[in-house]
N, C-alpha and C. Protein backbone atom coordinates (compact mmCIF):
# COMPACT_ATOMS: atom_id res chain seq x y z
N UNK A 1 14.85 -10.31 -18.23
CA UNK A 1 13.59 -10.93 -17.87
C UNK A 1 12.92 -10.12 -16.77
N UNK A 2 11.77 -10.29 -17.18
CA UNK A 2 10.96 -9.19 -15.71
C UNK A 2 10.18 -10.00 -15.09
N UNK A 3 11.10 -10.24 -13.79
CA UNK A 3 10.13 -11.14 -12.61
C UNK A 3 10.16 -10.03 -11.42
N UNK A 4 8.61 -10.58 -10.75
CA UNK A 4 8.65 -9.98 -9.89
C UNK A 4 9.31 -11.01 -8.47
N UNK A 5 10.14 -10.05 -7.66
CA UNK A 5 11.41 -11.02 -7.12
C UNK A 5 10.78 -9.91 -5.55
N UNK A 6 10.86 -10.95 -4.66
CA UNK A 6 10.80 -10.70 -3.01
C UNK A 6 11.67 -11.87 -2.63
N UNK A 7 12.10 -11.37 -1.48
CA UNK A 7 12.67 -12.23 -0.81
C UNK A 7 12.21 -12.50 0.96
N UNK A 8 12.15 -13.66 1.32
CA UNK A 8 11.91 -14.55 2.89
C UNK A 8 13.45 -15.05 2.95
N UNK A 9 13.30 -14.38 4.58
CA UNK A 9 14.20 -15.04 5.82
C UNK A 9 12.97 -16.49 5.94
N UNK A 10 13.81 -17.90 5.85
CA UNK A 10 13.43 -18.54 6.57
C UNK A 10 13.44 -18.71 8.36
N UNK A 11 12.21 -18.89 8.89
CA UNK A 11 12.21 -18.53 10.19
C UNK A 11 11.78 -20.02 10.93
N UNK A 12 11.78 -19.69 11.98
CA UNK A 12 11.61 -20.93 12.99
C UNK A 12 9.92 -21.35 12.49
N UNK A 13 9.00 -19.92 12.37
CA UNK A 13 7.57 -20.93 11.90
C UNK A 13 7.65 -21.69 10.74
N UNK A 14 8.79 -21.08 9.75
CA UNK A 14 8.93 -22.08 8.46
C UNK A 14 8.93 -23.86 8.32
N UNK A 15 9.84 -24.09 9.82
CA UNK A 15 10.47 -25.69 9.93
C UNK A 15 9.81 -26.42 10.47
N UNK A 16 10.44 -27.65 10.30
CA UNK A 16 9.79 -29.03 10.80
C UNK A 16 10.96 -29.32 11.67
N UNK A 17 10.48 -30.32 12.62
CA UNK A 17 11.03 -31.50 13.26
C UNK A 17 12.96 -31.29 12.54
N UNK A 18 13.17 -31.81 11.31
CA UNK A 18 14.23 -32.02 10.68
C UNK A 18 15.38 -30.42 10.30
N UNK A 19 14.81 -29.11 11.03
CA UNK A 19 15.16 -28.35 10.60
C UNK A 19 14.85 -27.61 9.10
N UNK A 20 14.05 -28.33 8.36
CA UNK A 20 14.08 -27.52 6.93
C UNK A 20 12.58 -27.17 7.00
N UNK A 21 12.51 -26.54 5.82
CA UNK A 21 10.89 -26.05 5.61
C UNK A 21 9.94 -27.03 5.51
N UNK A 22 9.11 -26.75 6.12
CA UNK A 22 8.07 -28.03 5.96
C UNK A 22 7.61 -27.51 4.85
N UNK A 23 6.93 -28.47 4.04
CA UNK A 23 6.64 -28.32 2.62
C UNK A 23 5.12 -27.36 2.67
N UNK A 24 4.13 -27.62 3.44
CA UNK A 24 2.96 -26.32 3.18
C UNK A 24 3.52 -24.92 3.41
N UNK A 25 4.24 -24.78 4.11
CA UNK A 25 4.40 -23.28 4.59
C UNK A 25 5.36 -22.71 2.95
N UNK A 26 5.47 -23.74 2.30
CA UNK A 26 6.23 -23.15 0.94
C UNK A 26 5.05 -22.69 0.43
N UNK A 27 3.93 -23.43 0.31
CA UNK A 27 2.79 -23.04 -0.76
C UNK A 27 1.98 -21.49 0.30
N UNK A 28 2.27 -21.58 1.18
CA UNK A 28 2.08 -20.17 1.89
C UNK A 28 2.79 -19.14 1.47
N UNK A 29 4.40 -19.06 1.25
CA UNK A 29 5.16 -18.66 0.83
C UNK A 29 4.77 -17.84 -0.63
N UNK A 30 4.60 -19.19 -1.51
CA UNK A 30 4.25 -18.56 -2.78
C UNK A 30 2.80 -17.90 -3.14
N UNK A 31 1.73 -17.65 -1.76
CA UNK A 31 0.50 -17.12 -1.78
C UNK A 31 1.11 -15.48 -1.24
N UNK A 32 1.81 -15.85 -0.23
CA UNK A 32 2.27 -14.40 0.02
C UNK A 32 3.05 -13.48 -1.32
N UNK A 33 3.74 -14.31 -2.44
CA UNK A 33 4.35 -14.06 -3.40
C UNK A 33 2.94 -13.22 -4.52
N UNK A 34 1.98 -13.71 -4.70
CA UNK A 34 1.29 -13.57 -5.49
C UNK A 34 0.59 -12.61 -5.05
N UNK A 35 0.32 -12.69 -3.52
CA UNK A 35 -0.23 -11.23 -2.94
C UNK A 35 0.32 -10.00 -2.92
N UNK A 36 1.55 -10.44 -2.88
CA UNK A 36 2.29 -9.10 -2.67
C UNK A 36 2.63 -8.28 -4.56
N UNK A 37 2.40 -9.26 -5.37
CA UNK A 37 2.19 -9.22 -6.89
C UNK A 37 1.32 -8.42 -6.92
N UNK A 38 0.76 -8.67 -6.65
CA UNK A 38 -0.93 -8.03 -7.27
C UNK A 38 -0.95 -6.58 -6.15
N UNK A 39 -0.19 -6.77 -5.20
CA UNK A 39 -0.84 -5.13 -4.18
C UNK A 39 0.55 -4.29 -5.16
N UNK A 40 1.89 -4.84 -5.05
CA UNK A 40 3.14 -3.63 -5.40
C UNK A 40 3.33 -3.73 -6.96
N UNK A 41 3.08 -4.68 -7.22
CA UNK A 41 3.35 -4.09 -8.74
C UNK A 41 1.95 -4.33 -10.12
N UNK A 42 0.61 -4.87 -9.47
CA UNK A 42 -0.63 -4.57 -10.49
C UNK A 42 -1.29 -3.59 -9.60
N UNK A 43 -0.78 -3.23 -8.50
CA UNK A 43 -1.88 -2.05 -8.02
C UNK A 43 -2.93 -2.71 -7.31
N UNK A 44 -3.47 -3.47 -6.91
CA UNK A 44 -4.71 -4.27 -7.00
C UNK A 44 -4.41 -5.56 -5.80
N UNK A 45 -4.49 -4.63 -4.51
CA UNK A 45 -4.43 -5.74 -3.04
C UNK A 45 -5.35 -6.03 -2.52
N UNK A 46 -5.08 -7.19 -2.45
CA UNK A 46 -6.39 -8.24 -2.05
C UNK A 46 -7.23 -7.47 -0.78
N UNK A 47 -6.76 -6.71 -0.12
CA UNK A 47 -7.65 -5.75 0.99
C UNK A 47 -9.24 -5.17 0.16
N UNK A 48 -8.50 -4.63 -1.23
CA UNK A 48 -9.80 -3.76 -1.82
C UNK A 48 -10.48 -4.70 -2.83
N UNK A 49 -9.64 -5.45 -3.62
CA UNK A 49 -9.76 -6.98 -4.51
C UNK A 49 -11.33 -7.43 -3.96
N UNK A 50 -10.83 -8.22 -2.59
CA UNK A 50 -11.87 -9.43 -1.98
C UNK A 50 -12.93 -8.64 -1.83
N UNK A 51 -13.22 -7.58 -1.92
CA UNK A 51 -14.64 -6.79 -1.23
C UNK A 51 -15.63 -7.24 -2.32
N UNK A 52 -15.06 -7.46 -3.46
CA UNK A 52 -16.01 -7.81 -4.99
C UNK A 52 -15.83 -9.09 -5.86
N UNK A 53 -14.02 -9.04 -5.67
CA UNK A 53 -13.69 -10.09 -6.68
C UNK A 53 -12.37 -10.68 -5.96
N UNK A 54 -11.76 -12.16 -6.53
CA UNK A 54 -11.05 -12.73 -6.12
C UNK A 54 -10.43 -13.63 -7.29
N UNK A 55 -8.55 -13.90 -6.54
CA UNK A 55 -7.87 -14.55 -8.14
C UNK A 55 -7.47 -15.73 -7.47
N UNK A 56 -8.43 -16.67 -7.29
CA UNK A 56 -8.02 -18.36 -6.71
C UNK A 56 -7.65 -18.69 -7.42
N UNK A 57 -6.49 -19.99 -6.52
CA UNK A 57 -5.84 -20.98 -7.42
C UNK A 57 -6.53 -22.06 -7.93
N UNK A 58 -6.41 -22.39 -9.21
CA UNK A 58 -7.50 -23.41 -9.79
C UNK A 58 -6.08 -24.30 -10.44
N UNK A 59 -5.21 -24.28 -10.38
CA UNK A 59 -4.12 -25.61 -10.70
C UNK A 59 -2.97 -24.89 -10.10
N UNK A 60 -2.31 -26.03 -9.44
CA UNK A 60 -0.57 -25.70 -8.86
C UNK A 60 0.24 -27.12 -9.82
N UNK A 61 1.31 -26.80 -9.59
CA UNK A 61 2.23 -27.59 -10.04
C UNK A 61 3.71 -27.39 -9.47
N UNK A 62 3.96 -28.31 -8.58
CA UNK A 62 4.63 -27.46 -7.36
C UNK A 62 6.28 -29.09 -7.86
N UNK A 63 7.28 -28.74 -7.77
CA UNK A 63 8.57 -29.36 -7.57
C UNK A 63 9.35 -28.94 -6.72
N UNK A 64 9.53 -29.75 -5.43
CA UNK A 64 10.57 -29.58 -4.51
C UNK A 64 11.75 -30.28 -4.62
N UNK A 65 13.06 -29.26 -5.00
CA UNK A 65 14.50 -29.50 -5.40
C UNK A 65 14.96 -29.85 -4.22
N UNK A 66 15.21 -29.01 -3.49
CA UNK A 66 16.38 -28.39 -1.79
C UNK A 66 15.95 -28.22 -1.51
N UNK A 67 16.15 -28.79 -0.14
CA UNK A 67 15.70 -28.82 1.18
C UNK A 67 16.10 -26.81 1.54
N UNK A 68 15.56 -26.28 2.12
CA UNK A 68 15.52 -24.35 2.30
C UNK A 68 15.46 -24.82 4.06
N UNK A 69 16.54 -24.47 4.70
CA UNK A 69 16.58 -24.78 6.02
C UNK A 69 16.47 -22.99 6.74
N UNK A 70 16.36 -23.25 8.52
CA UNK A 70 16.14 -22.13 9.48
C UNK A 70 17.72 -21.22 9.21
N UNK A 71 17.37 -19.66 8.70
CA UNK A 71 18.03 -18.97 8.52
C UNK A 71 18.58 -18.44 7.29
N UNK A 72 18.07 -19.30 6.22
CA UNK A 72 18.59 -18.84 4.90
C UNK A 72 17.56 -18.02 4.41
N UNK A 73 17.84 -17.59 3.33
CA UNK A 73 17.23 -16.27 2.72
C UNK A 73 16.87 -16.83 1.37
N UNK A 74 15.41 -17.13 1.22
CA UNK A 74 15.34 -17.36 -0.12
C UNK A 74 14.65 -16.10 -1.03
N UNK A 75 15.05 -16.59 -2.23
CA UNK A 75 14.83 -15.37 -3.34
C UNK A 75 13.71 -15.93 -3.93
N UNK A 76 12.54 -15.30 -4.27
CA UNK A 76 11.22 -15.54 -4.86
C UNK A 76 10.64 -14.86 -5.86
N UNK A 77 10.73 -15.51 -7.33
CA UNK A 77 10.60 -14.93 -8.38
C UNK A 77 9.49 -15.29 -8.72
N UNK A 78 8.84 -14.68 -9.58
CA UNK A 78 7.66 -15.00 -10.30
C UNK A 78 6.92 -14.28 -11.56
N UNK A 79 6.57 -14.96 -12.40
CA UNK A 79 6.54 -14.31 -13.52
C UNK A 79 5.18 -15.10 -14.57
N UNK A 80 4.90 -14.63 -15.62
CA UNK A 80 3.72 -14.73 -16.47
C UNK A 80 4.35 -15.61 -17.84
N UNK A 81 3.67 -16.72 -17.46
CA UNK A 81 3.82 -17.69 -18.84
C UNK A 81 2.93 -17.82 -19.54
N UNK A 82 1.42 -17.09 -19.47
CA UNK A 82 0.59 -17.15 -20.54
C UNK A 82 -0.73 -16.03 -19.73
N UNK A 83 -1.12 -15.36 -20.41
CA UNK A 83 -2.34 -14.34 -20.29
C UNK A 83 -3.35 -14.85 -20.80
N UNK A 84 -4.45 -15.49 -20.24
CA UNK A 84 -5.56 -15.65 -21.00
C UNK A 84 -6.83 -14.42 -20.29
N UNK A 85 -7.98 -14.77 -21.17
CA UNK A 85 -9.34 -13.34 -20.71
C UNK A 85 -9.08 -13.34 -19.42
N UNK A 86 -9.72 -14.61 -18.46
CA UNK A 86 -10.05 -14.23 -17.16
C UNK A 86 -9.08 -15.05 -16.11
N UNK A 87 -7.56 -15.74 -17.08
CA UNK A 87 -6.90 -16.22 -15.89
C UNK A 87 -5.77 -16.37 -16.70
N UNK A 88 -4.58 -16.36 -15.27
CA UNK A 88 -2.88 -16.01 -15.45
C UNK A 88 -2.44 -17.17 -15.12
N UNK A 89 -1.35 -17.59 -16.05
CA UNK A 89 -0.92 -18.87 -15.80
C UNK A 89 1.11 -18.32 -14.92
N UNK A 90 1.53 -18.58 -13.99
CA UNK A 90 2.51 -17.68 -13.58
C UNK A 90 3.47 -19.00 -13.07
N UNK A 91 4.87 -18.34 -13.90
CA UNK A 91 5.71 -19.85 -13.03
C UNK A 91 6.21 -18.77 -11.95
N UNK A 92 7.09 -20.19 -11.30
CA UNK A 92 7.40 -19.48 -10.01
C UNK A 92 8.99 -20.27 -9.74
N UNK A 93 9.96 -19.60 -8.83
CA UNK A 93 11.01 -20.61 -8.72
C UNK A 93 11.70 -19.85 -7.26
N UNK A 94 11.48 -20.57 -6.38
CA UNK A 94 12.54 -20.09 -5.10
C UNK A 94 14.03 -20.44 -5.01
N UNK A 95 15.05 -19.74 -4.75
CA UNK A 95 16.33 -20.19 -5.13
C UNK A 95 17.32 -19.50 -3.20
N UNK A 96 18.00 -20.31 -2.92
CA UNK A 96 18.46 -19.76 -1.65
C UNK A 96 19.89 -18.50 -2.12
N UNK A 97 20.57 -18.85 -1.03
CA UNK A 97 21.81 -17.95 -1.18
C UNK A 97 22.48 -18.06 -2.33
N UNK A 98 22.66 -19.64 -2.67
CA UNK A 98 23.71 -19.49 -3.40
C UNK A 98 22.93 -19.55 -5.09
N UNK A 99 21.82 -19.38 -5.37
CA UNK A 99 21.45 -19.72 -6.26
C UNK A 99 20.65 -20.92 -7.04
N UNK A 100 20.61 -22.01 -6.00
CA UNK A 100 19.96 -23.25 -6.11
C UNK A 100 18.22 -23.37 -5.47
N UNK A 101 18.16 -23.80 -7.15
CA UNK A 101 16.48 -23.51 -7.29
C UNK A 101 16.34 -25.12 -5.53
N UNK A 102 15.26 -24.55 -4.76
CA UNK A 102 14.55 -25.23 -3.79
C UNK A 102 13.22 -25.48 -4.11
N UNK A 103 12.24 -24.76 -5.15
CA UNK A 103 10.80 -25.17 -5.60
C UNK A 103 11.01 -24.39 -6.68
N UNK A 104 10.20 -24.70 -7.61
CA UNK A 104 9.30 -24.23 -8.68
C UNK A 104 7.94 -25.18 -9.34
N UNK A 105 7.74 -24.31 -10.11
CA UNK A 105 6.73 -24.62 -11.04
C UNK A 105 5.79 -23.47 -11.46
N UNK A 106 4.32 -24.25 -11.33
CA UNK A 106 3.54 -23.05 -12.02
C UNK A 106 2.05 -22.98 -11.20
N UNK A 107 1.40 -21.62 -11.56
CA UNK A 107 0.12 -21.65 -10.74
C UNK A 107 -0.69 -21.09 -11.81
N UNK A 108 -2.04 -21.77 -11.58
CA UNK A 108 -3.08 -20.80 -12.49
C UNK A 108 -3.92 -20.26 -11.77
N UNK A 109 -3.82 -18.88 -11.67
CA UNK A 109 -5.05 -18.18 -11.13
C UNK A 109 -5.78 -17.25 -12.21
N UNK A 110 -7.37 -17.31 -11.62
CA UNK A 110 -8.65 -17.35 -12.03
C UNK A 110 -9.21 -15.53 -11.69
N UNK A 111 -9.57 -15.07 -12.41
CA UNK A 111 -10.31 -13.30 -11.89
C UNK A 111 -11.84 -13.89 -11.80
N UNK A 112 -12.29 -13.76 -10.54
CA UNK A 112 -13.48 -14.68 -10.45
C UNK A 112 -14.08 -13.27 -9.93
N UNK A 113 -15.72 -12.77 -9.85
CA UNK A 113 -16.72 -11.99 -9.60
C UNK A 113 -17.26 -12.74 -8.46
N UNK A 114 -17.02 -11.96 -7.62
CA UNK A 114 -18.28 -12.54 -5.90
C UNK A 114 -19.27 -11.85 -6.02
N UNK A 115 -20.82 -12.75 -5.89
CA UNK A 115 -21.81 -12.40 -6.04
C UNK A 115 -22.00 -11.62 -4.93
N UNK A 116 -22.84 -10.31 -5.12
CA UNK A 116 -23.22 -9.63 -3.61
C UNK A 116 -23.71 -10.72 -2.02
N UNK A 117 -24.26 -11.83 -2.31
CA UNK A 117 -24.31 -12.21 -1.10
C UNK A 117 -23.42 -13.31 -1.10
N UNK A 118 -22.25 -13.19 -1.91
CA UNK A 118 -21.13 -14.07 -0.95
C UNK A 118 -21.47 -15.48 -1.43
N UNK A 119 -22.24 -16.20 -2.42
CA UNK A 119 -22.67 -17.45 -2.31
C UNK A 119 -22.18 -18.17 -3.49
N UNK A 120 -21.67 -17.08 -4.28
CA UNK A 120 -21.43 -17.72 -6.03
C UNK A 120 -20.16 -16.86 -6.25
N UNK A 121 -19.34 -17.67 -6.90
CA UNK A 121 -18.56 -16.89 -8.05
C UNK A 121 -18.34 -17.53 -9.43
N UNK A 122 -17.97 -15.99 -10.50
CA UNK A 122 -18.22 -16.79 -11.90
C UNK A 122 -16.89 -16.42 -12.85
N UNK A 123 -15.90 -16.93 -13.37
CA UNK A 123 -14.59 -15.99 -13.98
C UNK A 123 -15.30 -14.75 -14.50
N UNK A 124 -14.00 -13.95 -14.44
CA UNK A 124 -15.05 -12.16 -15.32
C UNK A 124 -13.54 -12.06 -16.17
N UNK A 125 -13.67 -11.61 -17.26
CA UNK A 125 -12.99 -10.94 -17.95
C UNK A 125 -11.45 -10.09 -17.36
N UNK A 126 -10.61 -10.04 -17.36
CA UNK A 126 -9.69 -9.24 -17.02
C UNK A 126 -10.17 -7.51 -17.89
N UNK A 127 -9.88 -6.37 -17.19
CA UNK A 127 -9.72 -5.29 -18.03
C UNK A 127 -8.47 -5.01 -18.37
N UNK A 128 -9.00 -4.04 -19.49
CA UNK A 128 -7.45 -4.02 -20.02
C UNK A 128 -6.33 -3.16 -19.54
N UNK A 129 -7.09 -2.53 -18.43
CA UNK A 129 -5.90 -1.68 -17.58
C UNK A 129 -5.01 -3.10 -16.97
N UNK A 130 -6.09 -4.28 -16.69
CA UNK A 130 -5.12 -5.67 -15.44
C UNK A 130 -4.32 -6.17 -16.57
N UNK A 131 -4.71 -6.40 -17.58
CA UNK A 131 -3.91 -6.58 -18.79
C UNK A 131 -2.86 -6.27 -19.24
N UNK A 132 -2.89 -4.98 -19.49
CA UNK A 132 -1.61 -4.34 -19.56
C UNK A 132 -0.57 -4.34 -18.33
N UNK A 133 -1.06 -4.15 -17.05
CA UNK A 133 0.64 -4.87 -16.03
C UNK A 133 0.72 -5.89 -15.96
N UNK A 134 -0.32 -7.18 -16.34
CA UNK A 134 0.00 -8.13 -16.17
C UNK A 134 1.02 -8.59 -17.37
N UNK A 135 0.46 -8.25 -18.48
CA UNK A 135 1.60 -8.13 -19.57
C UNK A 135 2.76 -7.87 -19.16
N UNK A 136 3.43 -7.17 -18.45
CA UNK A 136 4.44 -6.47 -18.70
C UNK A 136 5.62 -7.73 -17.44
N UNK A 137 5.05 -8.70 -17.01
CA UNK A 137 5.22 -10.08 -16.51
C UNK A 137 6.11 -11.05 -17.43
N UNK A 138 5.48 -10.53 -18.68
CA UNK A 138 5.27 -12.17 -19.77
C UNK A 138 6.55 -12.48 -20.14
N UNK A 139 7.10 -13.44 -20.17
CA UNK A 139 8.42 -14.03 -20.36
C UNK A 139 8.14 -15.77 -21.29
């Protein structure tokens, strides 16, 4: 299977009160996942991306298994469950040391066009160069 896999030290900004991850800093987690997608393995980081165009989330679907406490190391996979023209449907699943999924699910992001003054955006087409690595995701 070809996921793209990073891994987080959970850290002290990760936790709550109770020691474990507070639950937004996961959906941070999996934004940093998708960023780092798109700069190391489609070529295409949001530094040069946002100057024109942008891939917002337009549906999450998020399940929290395990609690991911201060100091563990989770593993962050992510991968392509459906290619459409102008948006990627991508599951996702964090798993700690020993292998026990702590979140998954799925995200849909959108290839949206920013109008020159910043006021509108409209989906655009994927090309088929984004196509083809995003393909190479699909599971």
């Amino acid at each position: 299977m070809n996921y793209f896999i990073k891994q987080e030290k959970i850290r002290f900004q990760h936790i709550d009160y109770a020691g474990i991850v507070f639950y937004p800093r996961f959906l941070e987690m999996l934004n940093c996942l998708v960023e780092d997608w798109f700069e190391e393995a489609l070529n295409r980081p949001f530094s040069k991306m946002h100057e024109t165009n942008g891939i917002p989330t337009v549906d999450l679907k998020v399940q929290f298994k395990k609690a991911a406490r201060l100091g563990e190391t989770l593993t962050k996979k992510l991968w392509v469950k459906e290619l459409k023209s102008s948006s990627v449907i991508c599951g996702f699943r964090f798993e700690d040391d020993n292998g026990n999924i702590c979140l998954e699910g799925e995200v849909t992001l959108v290839n949206v066009k920013i109008s020159e003054d910043r006021n509108s955006i409209k989906a655009e087409v994927f090309n088929e160069e984004m196509k083809e690595k995003i393909s190479k995701f699909i599971i």
